[in-house]
N, C-alpha and C. Protein backbone atom coordinates (compact mmCIF):
# COMPACT_ATOMS: atom_id res chain seq x y z
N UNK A 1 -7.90 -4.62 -11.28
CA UNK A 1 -6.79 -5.12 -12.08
C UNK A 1 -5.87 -5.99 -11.24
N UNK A 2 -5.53 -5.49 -10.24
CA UNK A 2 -4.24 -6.15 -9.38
C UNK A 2 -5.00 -7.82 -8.55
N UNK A 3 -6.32 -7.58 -8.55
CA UNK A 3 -7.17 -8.76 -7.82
C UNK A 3 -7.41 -9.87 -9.24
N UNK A 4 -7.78 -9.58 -10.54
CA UNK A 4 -7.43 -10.35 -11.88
C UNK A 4 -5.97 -10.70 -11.68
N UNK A 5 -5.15 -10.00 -11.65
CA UNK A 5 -3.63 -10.03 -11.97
C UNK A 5 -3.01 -11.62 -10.52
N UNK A 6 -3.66 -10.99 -9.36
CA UNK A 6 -3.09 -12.10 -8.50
C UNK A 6 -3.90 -13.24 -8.67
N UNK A 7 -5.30 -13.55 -9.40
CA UNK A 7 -5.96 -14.97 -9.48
C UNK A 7 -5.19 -15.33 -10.26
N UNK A 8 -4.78 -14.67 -11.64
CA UNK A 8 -3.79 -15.06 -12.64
C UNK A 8 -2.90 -15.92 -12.55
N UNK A 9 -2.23 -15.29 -11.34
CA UNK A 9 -0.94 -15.59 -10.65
C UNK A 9 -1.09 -17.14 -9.52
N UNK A 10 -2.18 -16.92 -9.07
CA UNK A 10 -2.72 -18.25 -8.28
C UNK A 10 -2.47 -19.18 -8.89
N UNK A 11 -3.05 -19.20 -10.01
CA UNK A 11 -3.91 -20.30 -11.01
C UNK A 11 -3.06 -20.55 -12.10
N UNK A 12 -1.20 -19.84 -12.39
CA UNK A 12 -1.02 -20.49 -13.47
C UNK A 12 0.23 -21.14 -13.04
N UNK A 13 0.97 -22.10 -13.71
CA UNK A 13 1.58 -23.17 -13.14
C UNK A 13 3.14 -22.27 -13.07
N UNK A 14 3.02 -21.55 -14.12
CA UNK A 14 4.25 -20.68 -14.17
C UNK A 14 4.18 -18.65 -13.85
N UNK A 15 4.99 -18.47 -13.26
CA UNK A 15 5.03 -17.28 -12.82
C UNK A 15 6.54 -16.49 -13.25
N UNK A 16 6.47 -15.47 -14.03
CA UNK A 16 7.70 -14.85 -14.39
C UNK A 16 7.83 -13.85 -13.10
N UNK A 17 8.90 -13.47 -12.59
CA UNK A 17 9.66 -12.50 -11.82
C UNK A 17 8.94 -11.09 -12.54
N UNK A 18 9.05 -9.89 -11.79
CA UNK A 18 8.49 -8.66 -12.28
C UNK A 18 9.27 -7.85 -12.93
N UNK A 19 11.02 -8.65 -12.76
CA UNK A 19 11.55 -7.65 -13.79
C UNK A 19 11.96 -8.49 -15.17
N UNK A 20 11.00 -9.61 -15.06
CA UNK A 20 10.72 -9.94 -16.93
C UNK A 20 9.55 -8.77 -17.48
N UNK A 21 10.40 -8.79 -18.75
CA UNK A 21 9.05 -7.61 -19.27
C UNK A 21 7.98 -7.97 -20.07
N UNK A 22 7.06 -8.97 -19.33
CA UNK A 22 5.88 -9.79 -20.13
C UNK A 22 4.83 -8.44 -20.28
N UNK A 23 3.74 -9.03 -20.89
CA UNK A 23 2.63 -7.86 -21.11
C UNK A 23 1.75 -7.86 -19.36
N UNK A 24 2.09 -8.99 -19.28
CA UNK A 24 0.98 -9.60 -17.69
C UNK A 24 2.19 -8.68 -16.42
N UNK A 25 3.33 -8.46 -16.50
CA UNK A 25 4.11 -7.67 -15.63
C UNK A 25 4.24 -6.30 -15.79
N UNK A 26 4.12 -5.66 -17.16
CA UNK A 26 4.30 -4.27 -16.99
C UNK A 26 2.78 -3.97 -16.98
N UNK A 27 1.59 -4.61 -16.82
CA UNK A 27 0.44 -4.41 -16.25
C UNK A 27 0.27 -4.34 -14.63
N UNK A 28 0.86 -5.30 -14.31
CA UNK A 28 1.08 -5.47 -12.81
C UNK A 28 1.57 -4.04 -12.51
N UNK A 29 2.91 -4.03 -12.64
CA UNK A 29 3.57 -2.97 -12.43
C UNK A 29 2.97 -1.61 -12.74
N UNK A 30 2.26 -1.26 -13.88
CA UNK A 30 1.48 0.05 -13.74
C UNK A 30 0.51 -0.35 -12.61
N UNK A 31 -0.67 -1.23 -12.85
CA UNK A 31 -1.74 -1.13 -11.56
C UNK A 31 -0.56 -0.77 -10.53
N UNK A 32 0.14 -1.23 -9.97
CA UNK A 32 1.27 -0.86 -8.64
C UNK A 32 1.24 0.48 -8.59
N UNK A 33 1.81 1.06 -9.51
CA UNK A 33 2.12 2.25 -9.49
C UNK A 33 0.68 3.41 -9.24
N UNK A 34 0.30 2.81 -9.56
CA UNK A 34 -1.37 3.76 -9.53
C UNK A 34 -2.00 3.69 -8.33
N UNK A 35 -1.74 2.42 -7.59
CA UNK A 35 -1.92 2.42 -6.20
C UNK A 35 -1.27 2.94 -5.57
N UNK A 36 -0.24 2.66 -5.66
CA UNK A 36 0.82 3.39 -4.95
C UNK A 36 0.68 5.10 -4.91
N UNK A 37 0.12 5.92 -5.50
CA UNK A 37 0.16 6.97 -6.13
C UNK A 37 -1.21 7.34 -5.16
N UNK A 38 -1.57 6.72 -5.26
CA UNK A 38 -3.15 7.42 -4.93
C UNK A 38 -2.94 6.73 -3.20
N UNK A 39 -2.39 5.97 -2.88
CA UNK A 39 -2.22 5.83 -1.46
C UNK A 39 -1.08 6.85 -0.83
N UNK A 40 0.16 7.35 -1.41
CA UNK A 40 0.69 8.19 -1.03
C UNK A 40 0.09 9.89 -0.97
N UNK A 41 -0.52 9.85 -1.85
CA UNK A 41 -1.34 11.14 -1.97
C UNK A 41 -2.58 11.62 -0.68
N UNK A 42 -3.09 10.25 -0.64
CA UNK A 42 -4.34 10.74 0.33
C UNK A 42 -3.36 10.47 2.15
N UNK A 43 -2.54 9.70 2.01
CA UNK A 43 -1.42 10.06 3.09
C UNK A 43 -1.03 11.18 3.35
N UNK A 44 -0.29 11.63 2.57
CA UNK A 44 0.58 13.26 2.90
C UNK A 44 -1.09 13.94 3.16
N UNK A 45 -2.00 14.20 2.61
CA UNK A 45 -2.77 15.22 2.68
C UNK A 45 -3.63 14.99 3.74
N UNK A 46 -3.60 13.74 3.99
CA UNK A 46 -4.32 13.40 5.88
C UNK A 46 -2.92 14.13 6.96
N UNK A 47 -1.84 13.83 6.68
CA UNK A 47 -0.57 14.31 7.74
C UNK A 47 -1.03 15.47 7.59
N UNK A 48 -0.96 15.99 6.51
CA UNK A 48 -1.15 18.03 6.34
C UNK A 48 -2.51 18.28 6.77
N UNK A 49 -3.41 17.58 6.83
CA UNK A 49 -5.12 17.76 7.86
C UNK A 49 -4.80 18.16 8.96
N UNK A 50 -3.70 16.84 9.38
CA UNK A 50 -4.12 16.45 10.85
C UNK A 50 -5.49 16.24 11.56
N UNK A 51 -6.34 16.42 10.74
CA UNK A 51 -7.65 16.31 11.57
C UNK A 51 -8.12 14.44 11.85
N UNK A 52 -8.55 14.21 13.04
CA UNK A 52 -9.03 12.79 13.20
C UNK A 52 -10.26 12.36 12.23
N UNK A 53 -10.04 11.62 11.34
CA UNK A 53 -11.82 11.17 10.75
C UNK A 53 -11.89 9.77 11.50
N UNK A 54 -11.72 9.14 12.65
CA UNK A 54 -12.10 8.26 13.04
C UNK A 54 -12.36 7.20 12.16
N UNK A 55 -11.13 7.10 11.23
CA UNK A 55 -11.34 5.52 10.62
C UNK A 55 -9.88 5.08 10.35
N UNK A 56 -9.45 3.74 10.09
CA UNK A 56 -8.28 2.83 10.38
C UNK A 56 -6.91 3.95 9.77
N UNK A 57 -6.91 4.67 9.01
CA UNK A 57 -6.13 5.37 8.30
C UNK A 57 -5.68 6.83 9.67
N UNK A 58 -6.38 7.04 10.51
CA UNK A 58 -6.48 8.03 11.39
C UNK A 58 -5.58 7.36 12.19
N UNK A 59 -6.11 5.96 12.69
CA UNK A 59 -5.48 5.69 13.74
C UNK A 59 -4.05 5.29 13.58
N UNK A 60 -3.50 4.49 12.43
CA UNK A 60 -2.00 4.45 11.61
C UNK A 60 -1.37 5.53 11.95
N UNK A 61 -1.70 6.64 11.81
CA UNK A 61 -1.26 8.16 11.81
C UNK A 61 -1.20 8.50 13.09
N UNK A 62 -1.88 8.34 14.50
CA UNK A 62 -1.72 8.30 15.16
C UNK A 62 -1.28 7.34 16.34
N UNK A 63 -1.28 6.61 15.77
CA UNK A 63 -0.26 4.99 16.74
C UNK A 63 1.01 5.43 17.67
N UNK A 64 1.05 5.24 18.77
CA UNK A 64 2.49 5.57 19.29
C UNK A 64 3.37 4.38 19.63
N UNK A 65 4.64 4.14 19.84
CA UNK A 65 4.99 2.88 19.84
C UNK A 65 5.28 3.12 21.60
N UNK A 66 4.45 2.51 22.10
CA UNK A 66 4.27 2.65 23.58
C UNK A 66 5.84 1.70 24.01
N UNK A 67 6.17 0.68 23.67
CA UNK A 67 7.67 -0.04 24.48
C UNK A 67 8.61 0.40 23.40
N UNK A 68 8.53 0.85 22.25
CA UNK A 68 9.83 1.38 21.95
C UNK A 68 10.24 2.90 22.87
N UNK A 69 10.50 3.41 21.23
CA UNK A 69 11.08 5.11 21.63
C UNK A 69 9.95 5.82 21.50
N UNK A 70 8.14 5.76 21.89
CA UNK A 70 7.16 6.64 22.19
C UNK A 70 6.94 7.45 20.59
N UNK A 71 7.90 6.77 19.44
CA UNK A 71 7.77 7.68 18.63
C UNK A 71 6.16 7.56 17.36
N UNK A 72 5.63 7.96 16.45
CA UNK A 72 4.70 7.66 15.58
C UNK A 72 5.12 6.94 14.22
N UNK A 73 4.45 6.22 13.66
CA UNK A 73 4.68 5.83 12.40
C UNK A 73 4.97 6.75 11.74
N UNK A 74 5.89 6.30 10.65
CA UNK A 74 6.67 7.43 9.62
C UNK A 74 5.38 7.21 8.24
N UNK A 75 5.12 8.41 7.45
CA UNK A 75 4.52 8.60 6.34
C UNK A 75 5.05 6.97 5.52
N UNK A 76 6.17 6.89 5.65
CA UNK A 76 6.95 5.49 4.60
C UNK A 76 5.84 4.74 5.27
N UNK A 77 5.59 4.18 6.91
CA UNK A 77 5.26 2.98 7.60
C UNK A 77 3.72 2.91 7.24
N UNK A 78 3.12 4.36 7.84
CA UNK A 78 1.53 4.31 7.41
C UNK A 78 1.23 3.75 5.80
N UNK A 79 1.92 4.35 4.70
CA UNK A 79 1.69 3.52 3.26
C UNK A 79 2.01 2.26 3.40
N UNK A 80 2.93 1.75 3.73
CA UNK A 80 3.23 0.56 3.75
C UNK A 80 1.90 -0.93 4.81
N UNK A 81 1.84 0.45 5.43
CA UNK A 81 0.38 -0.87 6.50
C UNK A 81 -0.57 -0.18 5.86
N UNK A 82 -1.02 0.62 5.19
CA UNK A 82 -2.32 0.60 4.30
C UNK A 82 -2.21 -0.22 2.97
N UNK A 83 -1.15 0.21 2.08
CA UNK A 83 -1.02 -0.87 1.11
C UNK A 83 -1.03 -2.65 1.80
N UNK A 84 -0.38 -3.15 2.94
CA UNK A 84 -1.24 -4.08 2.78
C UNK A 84 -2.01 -4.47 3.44
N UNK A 85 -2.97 -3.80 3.77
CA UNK A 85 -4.18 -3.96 4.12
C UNK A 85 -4.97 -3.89 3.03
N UNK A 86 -4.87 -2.98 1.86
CA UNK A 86 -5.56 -3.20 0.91
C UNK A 86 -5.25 -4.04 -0.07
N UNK A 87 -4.13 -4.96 0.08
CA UNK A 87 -3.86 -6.10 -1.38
C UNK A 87 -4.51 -6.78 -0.13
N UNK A 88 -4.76 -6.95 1.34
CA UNK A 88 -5.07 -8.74 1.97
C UNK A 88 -6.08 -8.92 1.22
């Protein structure tokens, strides 16, 4: 839906803002929400694993910020670099 929704968006000469309430935006906006939903979900329940599965989502979770403050990505940061990794 959201990969239809952004060719849509490519390809038409006009683009409404997301808080017009067209039929083509509160579509957008649910697909959003459904992603969003199902990326926060399998987040928290990888943090509550803790176990490594050795794939890009493991390593987010475990990243340290070596020249800052040594600290890990926050649950907010990991959704946020998986969501876009999955709209690139």
């Amino acid at each position: 839906t959201l990969s239809r929704i952004a060719y849509r968006e490519l390809t038409s000469p006009i683009v409404w803002p997301n808080w017009v309430p067209t039929r083509h935006n509160r579509e957008k906006l649910a697909a959003m929400r459904v992603l969003d939903d199902v990326v926060w979900r399998i987040v928290k329940a990888r943090r509550a694993d803790g176990t490594d599965h050795g794939d890009l989502l493991s390593r987010l979770m475990a990243a340290v910020d070596e020249d800052g403050d040594g600290g890990r990505l926050t649950d907010e940061q990991v959704r946020n670099e998986t969501m876009t990794l999955l709209l690139a």
